[in-house]
Protein backbone atom coordinates (compact mmCIF):
# COMPACT_ATOMS: atom_id res chain seq x y z
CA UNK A 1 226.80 -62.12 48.22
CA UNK A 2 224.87 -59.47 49.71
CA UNK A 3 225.63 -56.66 51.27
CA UNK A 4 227.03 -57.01 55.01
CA UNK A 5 225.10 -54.97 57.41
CA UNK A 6 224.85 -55.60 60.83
CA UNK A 7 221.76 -57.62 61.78
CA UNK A 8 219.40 -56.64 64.69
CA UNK A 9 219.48 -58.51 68.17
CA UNK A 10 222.05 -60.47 69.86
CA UNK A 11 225.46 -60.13 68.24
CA UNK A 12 226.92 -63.07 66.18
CA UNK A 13 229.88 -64.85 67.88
CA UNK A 14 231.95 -68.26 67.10
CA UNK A 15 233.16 -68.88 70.58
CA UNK A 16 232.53 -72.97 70.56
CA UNK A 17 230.85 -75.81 68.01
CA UNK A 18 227.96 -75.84 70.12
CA UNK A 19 227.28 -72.49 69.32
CA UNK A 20 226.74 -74.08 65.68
CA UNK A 21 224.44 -76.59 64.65
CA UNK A 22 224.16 -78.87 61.45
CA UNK A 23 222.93 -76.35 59.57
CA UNK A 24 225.25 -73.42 60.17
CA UNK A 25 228.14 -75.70 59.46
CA UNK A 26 226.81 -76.85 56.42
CA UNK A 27 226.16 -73.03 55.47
CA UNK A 28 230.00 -71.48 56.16
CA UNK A 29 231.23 -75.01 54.06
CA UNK A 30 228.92 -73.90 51.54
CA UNK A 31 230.16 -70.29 51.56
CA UNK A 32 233.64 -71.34 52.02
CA UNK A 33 233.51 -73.40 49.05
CA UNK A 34 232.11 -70.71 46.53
CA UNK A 35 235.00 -68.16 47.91
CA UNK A 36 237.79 -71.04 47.10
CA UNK A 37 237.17 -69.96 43.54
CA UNK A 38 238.43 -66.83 44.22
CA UNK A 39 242.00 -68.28 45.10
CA UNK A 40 242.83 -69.05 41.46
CA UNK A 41 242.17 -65.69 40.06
CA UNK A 42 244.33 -62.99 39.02
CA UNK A 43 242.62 -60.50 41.23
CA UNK A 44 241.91 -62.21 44.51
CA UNK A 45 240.79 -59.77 46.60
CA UNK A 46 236.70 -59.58 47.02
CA UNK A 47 234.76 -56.21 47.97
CA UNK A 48 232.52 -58.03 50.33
CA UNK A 49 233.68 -56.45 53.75
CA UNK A 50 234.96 -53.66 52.58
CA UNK A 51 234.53 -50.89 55.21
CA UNK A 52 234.53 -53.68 57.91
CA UNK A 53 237.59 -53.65 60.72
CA UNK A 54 239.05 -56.62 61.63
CA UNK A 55 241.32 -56.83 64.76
CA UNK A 56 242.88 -60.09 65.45
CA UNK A 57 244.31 -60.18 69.11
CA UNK A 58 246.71 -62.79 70.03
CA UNK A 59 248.01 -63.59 73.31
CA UNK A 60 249.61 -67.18 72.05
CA UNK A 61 252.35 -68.19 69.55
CA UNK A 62 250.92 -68.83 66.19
CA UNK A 63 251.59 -68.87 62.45
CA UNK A 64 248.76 -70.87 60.36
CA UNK A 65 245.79 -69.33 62.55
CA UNK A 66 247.17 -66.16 62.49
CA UNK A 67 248.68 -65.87 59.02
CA UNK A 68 245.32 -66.83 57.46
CA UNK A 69 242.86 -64.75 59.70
CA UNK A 70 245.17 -61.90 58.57
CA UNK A 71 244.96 -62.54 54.71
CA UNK A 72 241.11 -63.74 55.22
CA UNK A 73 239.98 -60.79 55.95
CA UNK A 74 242.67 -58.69 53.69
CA UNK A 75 240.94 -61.29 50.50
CA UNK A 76 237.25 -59.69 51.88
CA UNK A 77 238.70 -56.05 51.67
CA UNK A 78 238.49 -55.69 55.60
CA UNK A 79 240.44 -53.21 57.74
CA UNK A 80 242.92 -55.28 59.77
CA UNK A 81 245.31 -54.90 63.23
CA UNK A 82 246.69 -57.45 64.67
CA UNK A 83 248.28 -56.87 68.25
CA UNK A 84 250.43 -59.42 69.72
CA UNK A 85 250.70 -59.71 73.91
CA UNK A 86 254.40 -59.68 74.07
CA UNK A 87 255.47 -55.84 72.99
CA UNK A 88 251.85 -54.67 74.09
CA UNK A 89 250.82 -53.12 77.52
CA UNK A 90 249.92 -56.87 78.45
CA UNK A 91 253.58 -57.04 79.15
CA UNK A 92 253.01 -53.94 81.57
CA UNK A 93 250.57 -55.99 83.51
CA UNK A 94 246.83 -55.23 81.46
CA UNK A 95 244.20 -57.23 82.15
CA UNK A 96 242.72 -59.05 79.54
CA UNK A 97 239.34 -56.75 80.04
CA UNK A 98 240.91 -53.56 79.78
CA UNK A 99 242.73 -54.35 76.67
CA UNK A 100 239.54 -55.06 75.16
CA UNK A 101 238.35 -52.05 75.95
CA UNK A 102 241.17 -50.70 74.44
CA UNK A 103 240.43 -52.45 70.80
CA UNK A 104 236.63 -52.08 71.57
CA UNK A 105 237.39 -47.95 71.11
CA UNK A 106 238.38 -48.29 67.64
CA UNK A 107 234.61 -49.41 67.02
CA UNK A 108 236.21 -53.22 64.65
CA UNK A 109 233.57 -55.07 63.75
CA UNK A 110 235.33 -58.64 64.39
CA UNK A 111 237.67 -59.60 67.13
CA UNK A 112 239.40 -62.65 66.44
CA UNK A 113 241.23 -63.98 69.64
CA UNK A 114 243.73 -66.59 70.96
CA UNK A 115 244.04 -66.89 74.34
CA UNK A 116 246.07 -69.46 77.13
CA UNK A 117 242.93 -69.17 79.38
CA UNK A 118 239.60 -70.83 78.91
CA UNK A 119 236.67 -68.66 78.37
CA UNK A 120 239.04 -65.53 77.29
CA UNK A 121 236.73 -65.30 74.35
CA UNK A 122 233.62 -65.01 76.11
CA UNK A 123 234.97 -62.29 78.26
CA UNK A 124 235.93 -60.38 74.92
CA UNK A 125 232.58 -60.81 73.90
CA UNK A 126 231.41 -59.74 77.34
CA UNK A 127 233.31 -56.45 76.89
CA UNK A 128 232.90 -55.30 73.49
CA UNK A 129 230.33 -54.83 70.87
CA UNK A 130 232.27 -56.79 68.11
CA UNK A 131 231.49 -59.69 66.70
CA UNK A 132 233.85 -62.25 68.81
CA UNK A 133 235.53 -65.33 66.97
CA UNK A 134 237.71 -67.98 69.23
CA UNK A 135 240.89 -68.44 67.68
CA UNK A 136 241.71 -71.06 70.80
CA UNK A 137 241.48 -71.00 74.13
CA UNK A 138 243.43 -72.47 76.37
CA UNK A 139 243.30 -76.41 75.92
CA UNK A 140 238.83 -75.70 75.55
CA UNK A 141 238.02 -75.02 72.06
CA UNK A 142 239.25 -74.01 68.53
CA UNK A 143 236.22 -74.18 66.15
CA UNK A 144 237.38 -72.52 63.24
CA UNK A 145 240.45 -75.66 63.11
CA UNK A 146 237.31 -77.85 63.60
CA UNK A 147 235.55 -76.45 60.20
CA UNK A 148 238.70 -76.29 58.51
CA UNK A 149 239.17 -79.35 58.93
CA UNK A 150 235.40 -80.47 58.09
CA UNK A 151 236.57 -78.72 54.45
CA UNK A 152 239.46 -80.64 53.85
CA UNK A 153 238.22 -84.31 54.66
CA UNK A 154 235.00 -83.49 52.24
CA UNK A 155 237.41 -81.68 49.70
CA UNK A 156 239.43 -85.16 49.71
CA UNK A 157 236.63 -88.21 50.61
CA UNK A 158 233.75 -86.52 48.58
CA UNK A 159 231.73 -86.60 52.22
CA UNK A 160 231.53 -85.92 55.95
CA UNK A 161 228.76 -88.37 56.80
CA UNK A 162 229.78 -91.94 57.88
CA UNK A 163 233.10 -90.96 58.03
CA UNK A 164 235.32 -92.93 61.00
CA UNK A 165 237.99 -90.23 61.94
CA UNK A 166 240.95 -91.74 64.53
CA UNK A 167 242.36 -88.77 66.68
CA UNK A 168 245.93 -89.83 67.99
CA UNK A 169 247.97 -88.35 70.19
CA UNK A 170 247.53 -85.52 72.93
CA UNK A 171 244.12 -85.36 73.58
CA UNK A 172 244.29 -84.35 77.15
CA UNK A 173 245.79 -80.87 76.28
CA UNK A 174 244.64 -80.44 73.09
CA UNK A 175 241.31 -77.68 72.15
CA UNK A 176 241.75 -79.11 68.36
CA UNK A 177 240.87 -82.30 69.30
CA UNK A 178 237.51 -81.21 71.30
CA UNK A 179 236.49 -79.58 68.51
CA UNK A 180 236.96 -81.48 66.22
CA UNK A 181 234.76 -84.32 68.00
CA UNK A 182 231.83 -81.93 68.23
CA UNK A 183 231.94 -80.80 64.89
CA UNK A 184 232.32 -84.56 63.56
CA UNK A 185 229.27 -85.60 65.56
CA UNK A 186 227.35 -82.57 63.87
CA UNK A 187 227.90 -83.79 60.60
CA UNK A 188 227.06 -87.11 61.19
CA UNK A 189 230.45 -88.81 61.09
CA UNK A 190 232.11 -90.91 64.12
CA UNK A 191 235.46 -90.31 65.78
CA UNK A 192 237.66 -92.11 67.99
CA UNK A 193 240.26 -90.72 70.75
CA UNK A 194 243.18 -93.04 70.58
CA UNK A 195 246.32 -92.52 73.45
CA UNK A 196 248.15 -93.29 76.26
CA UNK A 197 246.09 -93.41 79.16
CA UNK A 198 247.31 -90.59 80.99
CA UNK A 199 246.91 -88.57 78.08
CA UNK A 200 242.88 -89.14 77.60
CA UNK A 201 240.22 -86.97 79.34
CA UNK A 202 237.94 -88.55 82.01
CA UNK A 203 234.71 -88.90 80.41
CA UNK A 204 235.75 -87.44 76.67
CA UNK A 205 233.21 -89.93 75.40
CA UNK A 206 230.81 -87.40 76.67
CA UNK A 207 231.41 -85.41 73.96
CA UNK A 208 230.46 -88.22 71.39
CA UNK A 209 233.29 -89.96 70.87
CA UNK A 210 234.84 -93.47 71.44
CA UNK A 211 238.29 -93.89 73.02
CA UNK A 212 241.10 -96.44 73.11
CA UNK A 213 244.80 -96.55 74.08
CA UNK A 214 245.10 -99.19 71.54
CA UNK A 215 246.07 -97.79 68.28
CA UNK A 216 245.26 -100.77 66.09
CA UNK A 217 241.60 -99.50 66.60
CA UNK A 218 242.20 -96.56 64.32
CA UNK A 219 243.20 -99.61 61.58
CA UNK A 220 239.20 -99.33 59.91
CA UNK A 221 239.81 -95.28 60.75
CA UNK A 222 238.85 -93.12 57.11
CA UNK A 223 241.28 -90.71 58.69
CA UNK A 224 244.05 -90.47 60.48
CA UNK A 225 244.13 -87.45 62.52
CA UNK A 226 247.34 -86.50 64.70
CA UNK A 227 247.92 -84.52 67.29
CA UNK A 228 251.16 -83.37 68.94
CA UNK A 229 252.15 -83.45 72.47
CA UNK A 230 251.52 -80.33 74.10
CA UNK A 231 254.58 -79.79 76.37
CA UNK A 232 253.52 -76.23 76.55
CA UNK A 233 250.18 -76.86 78.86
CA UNK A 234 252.04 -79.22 80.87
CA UNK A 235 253.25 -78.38 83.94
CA UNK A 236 256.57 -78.60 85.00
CA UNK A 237 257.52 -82.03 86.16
CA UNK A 238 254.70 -83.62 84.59
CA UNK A 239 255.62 -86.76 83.01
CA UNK A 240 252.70 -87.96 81.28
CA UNK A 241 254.87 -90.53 79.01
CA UNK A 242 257.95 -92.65 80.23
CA UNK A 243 259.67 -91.09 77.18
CA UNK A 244 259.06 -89.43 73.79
CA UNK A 245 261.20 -92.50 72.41
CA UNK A 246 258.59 -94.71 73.90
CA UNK A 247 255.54 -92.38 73.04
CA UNK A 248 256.83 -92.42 69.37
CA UNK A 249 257.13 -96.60 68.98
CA UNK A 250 253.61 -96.78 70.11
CA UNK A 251 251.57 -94.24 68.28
CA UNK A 252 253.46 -92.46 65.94
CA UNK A 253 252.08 -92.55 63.00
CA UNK A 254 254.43 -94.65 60.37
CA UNK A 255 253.71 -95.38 57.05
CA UNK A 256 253.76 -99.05 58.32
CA UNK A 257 250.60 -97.70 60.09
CA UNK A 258 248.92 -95.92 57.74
CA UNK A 259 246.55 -98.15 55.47
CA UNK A 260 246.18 -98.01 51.67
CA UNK A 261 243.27 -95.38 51.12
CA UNK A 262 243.43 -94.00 54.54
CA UNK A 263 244.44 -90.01 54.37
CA UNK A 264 246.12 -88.41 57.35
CA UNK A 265 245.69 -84.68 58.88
CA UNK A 266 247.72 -82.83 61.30
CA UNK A 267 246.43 -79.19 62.51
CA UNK A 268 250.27 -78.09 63.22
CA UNK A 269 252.81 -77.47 64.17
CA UNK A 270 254.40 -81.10 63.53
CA UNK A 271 257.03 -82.54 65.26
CA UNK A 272 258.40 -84.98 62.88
CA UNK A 273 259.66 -88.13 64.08
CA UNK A 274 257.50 -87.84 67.24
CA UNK A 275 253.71 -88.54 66.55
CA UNK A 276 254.39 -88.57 62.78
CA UNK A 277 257.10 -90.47 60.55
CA UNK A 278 258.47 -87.59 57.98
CA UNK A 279 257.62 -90.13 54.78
CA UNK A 280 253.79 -90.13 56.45
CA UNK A 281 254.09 -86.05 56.26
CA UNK A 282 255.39 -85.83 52.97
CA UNK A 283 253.73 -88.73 51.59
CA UNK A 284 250.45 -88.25 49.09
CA UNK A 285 247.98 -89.45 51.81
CA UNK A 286 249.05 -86.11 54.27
CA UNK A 287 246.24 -83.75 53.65
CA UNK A 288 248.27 -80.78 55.81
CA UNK A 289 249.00 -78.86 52.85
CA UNK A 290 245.17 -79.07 51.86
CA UNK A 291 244.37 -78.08 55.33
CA UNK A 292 246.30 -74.94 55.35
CA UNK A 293 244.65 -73.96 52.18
CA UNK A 294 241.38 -75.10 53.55
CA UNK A 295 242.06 -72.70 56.75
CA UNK A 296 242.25 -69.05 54.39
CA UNK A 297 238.88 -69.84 52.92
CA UNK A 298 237.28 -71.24 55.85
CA UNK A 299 237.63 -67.96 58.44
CA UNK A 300 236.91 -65.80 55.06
CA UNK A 301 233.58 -67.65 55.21
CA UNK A 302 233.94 -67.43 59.12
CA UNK A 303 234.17 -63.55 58.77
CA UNK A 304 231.05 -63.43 56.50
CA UNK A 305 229.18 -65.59 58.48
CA UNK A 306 229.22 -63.67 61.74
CA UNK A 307 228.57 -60.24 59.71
CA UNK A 308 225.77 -61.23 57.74
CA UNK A 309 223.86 -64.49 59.68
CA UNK A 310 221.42 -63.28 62.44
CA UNK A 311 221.97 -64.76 65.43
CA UNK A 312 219.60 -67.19 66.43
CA UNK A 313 219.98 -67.78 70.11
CA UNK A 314 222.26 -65.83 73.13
CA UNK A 315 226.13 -66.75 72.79
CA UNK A 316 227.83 -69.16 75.06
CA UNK A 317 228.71 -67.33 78.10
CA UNK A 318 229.93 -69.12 80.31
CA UNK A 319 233.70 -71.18 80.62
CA UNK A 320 234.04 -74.55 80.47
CA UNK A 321 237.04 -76.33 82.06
């Protein structure tokens, strides 16, 4: 790989999937699949952003986006801080701005954020210098879960195009699920949105997807793809299910409901015996373990990409709800 130096122009950001087209996707798989190698070795840290600073800033719970944007760019040789909100001067009442600012005087060269408001990134990138990479926001976007999970489904099927992927569950809240549509359509495979109706966006099919409340339409699915209710972006006294009881009889995934040479995916956390049956987690045809792995390589091709790809055309600016 060559050496990372800053391009000219507009800085490189990942802040949505529409920032990315076909061809940049297929370009971080690629590069994400030549640094899996690196996994198995003795020695697994690379020399390739060595010098670099890396400051992931995190204003929401999290372990597997976290954990492997941490030990991504630790494998590349980076500098890296992380700085969670609770214990910082957010707790004192900073606005998001300033403590960007902040991090923007230590000159990183990445800022990886997660954030409970949409378009947090974009102000980041707004405020800084660094190179800006959405680690979620809000219930908007997630792209680097997206690309993950692009990695695992071709690591396992052999292909992304003409795949049929059924997303089940909590589409309404969830940023994975968004995502994940987009970055589906880019590749050339078809999804479908399958929940209760209450828990379904107006007008997701926008996005390029089909939807259904019916899960026997996810029966011809490739793969299963589940989602957990997000009780955390749910206001109080929301009830967007009778009951998690109910919710769980009719689309929790069982291995009753899981066909013979279908493979199943959950982004995490899972909350077993809710939208998945533990013998469907723990069974062969659960790719979560793959998709963890596939996450450390992923945002270590992530980090390269946005340090060593000129960027093309202006960054998304502006929120969408």
């Amino acid at each position: 790989m060559s050496d990372p130096r800053v391009p000219a122009g507009p800085r490189r950001h990942l802040l949505t999937v529409s920032d990315l087209t076909s061809d940049d996707v297929a370009r971080i798989l690629e590069t994400a699949d030549g640094l899996a190698s690196s996994l198995d070795r003795e020695v697994k840290k690379l020399p390739t952003l060595r010098g670099r600073t890396v400051v992931n800033l995190f204003y929401e719970s999290s372990t597997r986006t976290l954990a492997s944007f941490e030990l991504a760019a630790k494998r590349l040789s980076a500098d890296t801080m992380s700085l969670r909100s609770s214990g910082s001067s957010v707790d004192k009442g900073e606005s998001l701005k300033d403590t960007a600012a902040t991090m923007a005087a230590y000159d990183p060269d990445v800022i990886v954020i997660r954030h409970p408001a949409i378009g947090a990134p974009q102000v980041v990138a707004r405020s800084t210098q660094a190179h800006v990479v959405n680690a979620g926001d809000g219930k908007h976007q997630h792209p680097t879960q997206a690309l993950l999970d692009l990695y695992a489904m071709e690591e396992a099927l052999g292909r992304l195009e003409g795949l049929h992927v059924a997303i089940v569950g909590d589409v309404l809240h969830s940023r994975v699920a968004r995502s994940l549509v987009q970055a589906l359509a880019l590749v050339g495979a078809r999804s479908t949105v399958i929940g209760p109706p209450t828990l379904l966006p107006r007008g997701i099919e926008a996005l390029g997807c089909a939807a259904s409340t019916d899960l026997a339409d996810a029966r011809d699915a490739d793969v299963l793809y589940v989602l957990r209710m997000q009780r955390e972006r749910m206001q109080a006294g929301e009830a967007f299910v009778p009951s998690l009881r109910e919710y769980s009889a009719l689309y929790g995934i069982t291995p009753e409901r899981v066909r013979p040479g279908q493979v199943v995916m959950h982004p995490g956390p899972m909350n077993r015996g809710i939208e998945i049956d533990p013998r469907v987690a723990d069974s062969d045809a659960a790719l979560v373990a793959d998709q963890v792995r596939a996450g450390l390589v992923v945002r270590m091709a992530v980090l390269y990409d946005v340090l060593t790809v000129a960027a093309v055309r202006a960054p998304v600016t502006e929120a969408v709800a």
